[in-house]
N, C-alpha and C. Protein backbone atom coordinates (compact mmCIF):
# COMPACT_ATOMS: atom_id res chain seq x y z
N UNK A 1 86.95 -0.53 -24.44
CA UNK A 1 86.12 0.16 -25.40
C UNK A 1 86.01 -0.70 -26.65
N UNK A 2 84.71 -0.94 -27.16
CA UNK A 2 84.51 -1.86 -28.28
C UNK A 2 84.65 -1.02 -29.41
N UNK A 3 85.05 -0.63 -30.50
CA UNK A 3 84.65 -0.68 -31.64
C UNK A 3 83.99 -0.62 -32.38
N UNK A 4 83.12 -0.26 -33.79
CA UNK A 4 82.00 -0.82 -34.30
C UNK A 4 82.35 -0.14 -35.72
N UNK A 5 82.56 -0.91 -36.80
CA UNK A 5 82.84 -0.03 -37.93
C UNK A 5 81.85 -0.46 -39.12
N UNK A 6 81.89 0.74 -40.03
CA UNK A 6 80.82 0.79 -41.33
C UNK A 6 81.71 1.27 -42.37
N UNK A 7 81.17 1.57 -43.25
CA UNK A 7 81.78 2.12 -44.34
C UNK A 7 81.20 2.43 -46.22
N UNK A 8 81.72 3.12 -46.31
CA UNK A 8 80.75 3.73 -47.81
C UNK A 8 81.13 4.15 -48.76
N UNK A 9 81.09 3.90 -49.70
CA UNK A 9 81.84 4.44 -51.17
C UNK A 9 80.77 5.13 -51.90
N UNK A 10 81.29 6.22 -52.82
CA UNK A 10 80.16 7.40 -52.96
C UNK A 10 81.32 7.22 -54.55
N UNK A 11 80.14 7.39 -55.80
CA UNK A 11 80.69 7.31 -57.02
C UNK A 11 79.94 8.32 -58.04
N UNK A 12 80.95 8.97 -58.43
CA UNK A 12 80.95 10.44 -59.33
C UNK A 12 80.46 11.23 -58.92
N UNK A 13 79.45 11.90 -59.20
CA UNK A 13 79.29 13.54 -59.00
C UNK A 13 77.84 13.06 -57.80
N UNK A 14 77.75 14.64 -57.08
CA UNK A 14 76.72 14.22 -56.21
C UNK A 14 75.15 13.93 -57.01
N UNK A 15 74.58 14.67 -58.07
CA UNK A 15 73.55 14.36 -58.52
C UNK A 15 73.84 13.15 -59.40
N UNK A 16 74.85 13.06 -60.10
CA UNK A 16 74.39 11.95 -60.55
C UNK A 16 75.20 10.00 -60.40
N UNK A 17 75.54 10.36 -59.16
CA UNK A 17 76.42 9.24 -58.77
C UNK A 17 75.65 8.34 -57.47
N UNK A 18 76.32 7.65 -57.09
CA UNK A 18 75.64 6.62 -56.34
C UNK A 18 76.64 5.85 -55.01
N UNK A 19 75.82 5.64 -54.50
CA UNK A 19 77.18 4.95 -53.34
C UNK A 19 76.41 3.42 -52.59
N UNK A 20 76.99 3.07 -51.90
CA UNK A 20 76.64 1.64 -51.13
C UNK A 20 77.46 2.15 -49.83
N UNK A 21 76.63 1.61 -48.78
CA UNK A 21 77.46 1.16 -46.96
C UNK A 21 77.07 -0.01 -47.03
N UNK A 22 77.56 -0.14 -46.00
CA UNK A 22 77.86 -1.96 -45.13
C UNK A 22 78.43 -1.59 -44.21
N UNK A 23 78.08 -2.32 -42.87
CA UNK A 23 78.35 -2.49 -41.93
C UNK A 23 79.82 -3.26 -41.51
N UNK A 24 80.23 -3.65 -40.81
CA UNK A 24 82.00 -3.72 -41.10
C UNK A 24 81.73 -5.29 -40.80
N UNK A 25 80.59 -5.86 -40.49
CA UNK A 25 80.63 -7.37 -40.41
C UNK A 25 79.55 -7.96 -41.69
N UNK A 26 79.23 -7.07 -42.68
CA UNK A 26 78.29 -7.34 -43.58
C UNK A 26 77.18 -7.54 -43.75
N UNK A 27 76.70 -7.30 -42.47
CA UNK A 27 75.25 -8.21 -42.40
C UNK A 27 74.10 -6.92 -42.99
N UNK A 28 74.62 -5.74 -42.85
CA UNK A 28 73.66 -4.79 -43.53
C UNK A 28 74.50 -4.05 -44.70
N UNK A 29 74.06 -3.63 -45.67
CA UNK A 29 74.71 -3.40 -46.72
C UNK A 29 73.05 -2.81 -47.91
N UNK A 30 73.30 -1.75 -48.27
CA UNK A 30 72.56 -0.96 -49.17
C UNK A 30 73.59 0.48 -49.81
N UNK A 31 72.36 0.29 -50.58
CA UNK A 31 72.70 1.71 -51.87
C UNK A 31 72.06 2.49 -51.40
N UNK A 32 73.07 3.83 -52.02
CA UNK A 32 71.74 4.86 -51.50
C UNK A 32 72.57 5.76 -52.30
N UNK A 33 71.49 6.95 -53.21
CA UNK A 33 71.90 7.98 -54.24
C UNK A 33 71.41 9.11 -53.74
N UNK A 34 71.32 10.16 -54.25
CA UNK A 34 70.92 11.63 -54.33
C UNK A 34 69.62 11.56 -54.48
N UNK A 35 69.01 10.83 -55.62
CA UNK A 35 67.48 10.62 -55.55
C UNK A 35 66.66 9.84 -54.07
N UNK A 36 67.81 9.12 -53.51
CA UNK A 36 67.01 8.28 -52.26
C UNK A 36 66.87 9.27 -51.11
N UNK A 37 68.28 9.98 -51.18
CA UNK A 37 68.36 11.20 -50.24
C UNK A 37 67.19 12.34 -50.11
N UNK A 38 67.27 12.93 -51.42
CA UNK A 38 66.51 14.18 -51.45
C UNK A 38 65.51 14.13 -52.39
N UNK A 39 65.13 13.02 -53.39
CA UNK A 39 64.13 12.67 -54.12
C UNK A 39 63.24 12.36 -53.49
N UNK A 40 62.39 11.62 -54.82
CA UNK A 40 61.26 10.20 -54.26
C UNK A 40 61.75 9.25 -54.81
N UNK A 41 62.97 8.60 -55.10
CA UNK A 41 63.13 7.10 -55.17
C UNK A 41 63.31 6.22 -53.88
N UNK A 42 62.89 5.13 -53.77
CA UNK A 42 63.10 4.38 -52.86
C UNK A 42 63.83 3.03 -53.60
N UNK A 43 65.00 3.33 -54.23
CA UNK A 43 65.34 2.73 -54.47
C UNK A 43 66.76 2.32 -53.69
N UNK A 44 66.51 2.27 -52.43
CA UNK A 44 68.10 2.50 -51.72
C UNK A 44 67.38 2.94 -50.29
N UNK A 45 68.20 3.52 -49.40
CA UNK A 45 68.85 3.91 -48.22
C UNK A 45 68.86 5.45 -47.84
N UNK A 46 68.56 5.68 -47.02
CA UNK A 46 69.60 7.38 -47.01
C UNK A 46 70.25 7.09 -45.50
N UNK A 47 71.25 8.30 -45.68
CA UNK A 47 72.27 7.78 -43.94
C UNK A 47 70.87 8.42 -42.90
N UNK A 48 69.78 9.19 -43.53
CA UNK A 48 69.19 9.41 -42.39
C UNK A 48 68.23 8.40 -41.84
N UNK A 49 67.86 7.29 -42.84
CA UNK A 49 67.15 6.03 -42.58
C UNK A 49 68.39 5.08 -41.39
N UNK A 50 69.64 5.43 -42.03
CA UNK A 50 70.29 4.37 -41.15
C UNK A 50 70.56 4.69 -39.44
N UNK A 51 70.36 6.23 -39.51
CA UNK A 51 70.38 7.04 -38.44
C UNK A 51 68.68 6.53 -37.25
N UNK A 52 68.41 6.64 -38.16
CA UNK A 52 66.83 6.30 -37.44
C UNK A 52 66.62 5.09 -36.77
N UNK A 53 67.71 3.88 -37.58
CA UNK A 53 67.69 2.55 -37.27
C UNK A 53 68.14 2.53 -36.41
N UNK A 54 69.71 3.44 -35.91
CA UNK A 54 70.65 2.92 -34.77
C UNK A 54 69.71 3.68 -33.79
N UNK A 55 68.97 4.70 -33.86
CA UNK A 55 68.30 5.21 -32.82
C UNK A 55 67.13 4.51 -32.12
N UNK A 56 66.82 3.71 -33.03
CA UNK A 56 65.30 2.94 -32.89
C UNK A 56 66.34 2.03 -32.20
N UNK A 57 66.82 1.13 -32.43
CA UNK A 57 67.43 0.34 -31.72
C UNK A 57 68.01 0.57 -30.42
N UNK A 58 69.29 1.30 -30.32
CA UNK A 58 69.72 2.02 -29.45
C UNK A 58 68.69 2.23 -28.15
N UNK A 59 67.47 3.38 -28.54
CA UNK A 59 66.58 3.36 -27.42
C UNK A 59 65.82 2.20 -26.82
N UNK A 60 65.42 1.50 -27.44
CA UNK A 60 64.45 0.09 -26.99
C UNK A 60 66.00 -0.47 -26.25
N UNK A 61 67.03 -1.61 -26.50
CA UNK A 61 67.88 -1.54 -25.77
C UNK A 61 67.89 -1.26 -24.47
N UNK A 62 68.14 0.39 -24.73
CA UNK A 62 68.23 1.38 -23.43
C UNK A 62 67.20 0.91 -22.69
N UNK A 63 65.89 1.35 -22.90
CA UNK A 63 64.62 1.09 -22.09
C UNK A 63 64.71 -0.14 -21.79
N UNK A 64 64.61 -1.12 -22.25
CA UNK A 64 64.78 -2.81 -21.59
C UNK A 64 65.74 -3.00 -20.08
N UNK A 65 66.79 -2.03 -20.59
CA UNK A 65 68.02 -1.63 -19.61
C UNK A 65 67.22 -1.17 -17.99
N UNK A 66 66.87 -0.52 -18.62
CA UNK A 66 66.16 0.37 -17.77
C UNK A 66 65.23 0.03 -16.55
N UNK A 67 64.42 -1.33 -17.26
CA UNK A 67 63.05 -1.56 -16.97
C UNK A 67 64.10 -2.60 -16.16
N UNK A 68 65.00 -3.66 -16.40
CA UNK A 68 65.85 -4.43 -15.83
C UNK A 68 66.90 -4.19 -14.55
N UNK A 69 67.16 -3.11 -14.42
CA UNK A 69 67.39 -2.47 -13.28
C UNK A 69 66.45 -2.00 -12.34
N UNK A 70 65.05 -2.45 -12.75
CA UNK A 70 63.94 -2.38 -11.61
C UNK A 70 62.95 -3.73 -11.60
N UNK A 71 64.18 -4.38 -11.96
CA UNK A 71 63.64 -5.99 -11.57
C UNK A 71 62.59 -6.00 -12.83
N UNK A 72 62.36 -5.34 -14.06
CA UNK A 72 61.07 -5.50 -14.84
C UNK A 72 61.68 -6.40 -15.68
N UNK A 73 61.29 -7.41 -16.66
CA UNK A 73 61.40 -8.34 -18.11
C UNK A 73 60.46 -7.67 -18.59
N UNK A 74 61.18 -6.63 -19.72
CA UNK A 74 60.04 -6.19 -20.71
C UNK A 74 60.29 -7.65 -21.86
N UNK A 75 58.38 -7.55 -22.11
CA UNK A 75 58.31 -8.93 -23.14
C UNK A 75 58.54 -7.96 -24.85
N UNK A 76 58.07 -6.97 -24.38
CA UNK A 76 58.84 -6.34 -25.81
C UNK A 76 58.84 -5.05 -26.02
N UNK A 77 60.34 -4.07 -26.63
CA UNK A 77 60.42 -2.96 -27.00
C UNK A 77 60.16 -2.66 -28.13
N UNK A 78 59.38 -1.41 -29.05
CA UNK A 78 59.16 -1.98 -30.66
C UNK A 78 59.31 -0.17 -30.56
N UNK A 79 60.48 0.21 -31.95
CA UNK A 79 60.84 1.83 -31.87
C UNK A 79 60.71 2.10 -32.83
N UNK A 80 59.79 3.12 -33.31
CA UNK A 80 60.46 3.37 -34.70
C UNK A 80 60.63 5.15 -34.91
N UNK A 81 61.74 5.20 -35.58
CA UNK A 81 62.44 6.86 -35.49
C UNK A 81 61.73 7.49 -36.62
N UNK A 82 61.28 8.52 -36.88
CA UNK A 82 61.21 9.46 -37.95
C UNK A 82 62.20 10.31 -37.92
N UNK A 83 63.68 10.60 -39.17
CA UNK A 83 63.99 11.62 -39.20
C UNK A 83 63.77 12.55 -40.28
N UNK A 84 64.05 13.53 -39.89
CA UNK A 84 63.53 14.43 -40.75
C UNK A 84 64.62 15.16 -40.97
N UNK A 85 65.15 15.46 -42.57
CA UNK A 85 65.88 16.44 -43.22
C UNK A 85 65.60 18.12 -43.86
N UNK A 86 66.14 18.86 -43.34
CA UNK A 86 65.75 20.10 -43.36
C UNK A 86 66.65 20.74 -44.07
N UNK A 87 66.65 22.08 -44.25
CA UNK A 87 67.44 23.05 -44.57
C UNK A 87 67.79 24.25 -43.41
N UNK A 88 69.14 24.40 -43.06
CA UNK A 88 69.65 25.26 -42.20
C UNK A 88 71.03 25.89 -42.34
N UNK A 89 71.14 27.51 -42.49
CA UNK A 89 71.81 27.91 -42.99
C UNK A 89 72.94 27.37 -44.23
N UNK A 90 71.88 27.22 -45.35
CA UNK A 90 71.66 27.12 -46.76
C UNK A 90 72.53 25.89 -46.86
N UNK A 91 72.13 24.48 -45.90
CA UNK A 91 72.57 23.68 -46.04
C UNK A 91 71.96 22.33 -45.46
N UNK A 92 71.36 20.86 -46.07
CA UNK A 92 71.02 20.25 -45.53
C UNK A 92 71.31 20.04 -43.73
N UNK A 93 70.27 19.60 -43.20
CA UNK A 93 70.34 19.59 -41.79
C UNK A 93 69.19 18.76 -41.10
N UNK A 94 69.42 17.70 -40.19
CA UNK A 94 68.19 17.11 -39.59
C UNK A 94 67.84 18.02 -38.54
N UNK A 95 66.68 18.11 -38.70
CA UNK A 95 65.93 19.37 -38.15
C UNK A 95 65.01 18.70 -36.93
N UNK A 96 64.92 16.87 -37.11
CA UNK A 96 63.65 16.82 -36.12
C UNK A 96 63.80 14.93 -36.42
N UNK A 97 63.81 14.94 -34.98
CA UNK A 97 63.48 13.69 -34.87
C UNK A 97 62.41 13.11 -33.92
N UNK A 98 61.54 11.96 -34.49
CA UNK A 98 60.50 11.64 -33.66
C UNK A 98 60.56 10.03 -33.52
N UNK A 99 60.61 10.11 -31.90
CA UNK A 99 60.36 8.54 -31.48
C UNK A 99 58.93 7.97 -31.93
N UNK A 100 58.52 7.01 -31.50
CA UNK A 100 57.35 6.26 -31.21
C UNK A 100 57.64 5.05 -30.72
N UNK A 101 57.12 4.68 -29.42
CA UNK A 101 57.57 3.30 -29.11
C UNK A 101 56.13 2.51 -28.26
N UNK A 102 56.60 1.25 -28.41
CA UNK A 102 55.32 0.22 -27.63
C UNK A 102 56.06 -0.41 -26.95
N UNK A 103 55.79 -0.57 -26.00
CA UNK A 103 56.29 -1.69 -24.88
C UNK A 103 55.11 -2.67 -24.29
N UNK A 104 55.56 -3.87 -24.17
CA UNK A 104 55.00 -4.61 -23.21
C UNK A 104 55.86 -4.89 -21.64
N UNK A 105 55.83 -4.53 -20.56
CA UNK A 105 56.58 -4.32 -19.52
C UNK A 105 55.69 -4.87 -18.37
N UNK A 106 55.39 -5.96 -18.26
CA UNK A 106 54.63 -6.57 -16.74
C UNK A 106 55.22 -6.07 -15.51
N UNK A 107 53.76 -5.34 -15.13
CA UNK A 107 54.20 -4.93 -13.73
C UNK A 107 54.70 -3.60 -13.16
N UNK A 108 54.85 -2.83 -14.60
CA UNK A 108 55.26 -1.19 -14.45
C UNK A 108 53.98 -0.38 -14.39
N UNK A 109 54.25 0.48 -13.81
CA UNK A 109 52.80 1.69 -13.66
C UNK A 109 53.14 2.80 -15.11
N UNK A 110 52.57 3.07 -15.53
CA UNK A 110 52.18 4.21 -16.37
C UNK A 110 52.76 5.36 -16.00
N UNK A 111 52.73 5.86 -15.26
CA UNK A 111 53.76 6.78 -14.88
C UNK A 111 55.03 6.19 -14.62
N UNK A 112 55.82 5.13 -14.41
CA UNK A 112 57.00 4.89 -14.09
C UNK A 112 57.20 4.29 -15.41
N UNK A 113 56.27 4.15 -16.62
CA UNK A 113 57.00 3.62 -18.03
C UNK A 113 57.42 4.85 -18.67
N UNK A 114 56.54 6.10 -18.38
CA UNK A 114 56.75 7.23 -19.09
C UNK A 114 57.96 7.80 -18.44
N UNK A 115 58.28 7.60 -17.23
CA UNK A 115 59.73 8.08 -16.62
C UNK A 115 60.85 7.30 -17.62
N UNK A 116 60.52 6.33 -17.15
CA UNK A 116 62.11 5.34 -17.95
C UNK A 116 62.38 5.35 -19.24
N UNK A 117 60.58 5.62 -20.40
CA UNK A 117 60.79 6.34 -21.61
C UNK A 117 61.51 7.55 -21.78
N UNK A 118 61.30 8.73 -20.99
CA UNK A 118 62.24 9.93 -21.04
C UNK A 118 63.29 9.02 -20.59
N UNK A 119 63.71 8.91 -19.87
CA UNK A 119 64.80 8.65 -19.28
C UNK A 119 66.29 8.05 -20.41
N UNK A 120 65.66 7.07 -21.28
CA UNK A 120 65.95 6.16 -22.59
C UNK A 120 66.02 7.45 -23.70
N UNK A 121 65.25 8.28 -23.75
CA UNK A 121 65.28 9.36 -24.34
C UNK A 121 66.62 10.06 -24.65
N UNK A 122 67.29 10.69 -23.04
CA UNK A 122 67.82 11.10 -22.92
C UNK A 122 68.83 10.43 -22.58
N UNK A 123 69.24 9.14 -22.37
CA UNK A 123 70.13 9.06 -22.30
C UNK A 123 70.94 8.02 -23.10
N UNK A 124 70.03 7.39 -23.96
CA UNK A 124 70.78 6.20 -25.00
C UNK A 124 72.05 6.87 -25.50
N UNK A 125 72.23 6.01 -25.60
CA UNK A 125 74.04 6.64 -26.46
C UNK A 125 74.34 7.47 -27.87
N UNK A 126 73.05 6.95 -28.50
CA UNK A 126 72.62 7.55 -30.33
C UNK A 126 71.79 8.60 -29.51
N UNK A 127 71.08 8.95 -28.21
CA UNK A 127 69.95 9.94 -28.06
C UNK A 127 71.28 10.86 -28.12
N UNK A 128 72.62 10.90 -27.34
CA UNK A 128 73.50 11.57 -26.88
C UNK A 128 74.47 12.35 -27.93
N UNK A 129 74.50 11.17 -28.84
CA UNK A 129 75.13 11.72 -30.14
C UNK A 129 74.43 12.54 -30.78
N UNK A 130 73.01 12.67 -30.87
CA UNK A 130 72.11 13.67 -31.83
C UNK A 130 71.64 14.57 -31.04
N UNK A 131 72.14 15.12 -29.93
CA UNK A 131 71.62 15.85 -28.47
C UNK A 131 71.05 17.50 -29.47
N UNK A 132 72.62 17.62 -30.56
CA UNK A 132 72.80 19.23 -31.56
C UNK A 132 71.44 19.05 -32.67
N UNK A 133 70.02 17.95 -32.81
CA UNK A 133 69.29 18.02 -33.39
C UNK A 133 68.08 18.84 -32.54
N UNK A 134 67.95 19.38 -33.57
CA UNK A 134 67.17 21.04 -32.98
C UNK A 134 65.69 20.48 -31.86
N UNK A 135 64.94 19.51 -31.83
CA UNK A 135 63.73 18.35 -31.83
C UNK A 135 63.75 17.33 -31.93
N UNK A 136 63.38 16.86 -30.78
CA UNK A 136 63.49 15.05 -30.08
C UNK A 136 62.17 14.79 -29.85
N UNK A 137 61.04 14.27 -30.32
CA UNK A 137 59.95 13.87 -29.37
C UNK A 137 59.44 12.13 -29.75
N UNK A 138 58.97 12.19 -28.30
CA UNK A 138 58.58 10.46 -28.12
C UNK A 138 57.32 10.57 -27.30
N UNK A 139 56.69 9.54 -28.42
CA UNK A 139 55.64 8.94 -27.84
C UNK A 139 55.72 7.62 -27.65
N UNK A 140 55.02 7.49 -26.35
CA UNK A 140 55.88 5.80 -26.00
C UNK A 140 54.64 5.60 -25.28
N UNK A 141 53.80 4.48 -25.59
CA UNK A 141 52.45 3.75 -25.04
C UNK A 141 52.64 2.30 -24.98
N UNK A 142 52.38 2.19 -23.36
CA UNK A 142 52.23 0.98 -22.89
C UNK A 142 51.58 0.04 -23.03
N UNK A 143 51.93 -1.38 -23.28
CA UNK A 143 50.87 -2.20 -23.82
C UNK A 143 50.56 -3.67 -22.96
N UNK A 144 49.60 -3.45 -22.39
CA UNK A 144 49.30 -4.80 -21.06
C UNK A 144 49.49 -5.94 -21.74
């Protein structure tokens, strides 16, 4: 079993304090405040942007996986997550997440890209961890 560590420091009060993550090998590293969270600053990060990243990633991955166990070389997976922060029982909550993905995959039928898309859906490892988010949807279009 590999490992994978991050980490985050969060400073003074929640409205008016501030924090930074990084990844445990440094290569990603941002701020992110109360205004990035639940404002309009974009001055920073929120963990639900970073959430979106490991998911976007995570699934393309998966699907490549996928397409490679049926002899396919996808020439490219491209994901990008929308999450969405809600309110549920009187407490922040991601309420909804939405795929979108493009593939280039020589040689797959349209119906067998949209299989292996669900399929990546349901079974990436970040799809598995967010299974308790109320809404999952993906749109995933093939690209000759």
């Amino acid at each position: 079993m590999k490992a994978h560590k991050a980490s985050a420091k969060w400073n003074k009060g929640l409205k008016d304090g501030n924090g930074q993550v990084k990844t445990g090998n440094g290569t990603v590293e941002a701020n992110y405040s109360f205004n990035t969270r639940f404002g309009d600053s974009t001055d920073g990060t929120t963990p639900e942007e970073l959430i979106g990243a490991a998911h976007a990633g995570c699934f393309s991955m998966f699907l490549s996986a996928l397409a490679g166990n049926k002899g396919l070389s996808p020439e490219y997976v491209s994901t990008d997550a929308k999450v969405f922060l809600g309110e549920k029982d009187g407490g922040p909550h991601i309420m909804k997440i939405e795929l979108t993905t493009e593939a280039s995959i020589p040689g797959i039928s349209e119906e067998d890209f949209q299989q292996l898309a669900e399929e990546a859906k349901q079974n990436c490892p970040i799809s598995k961890v967010l299974a308790s988010v109320p809404e999952m949807t993906l749109q995933a279009t093939l690209k000759a």
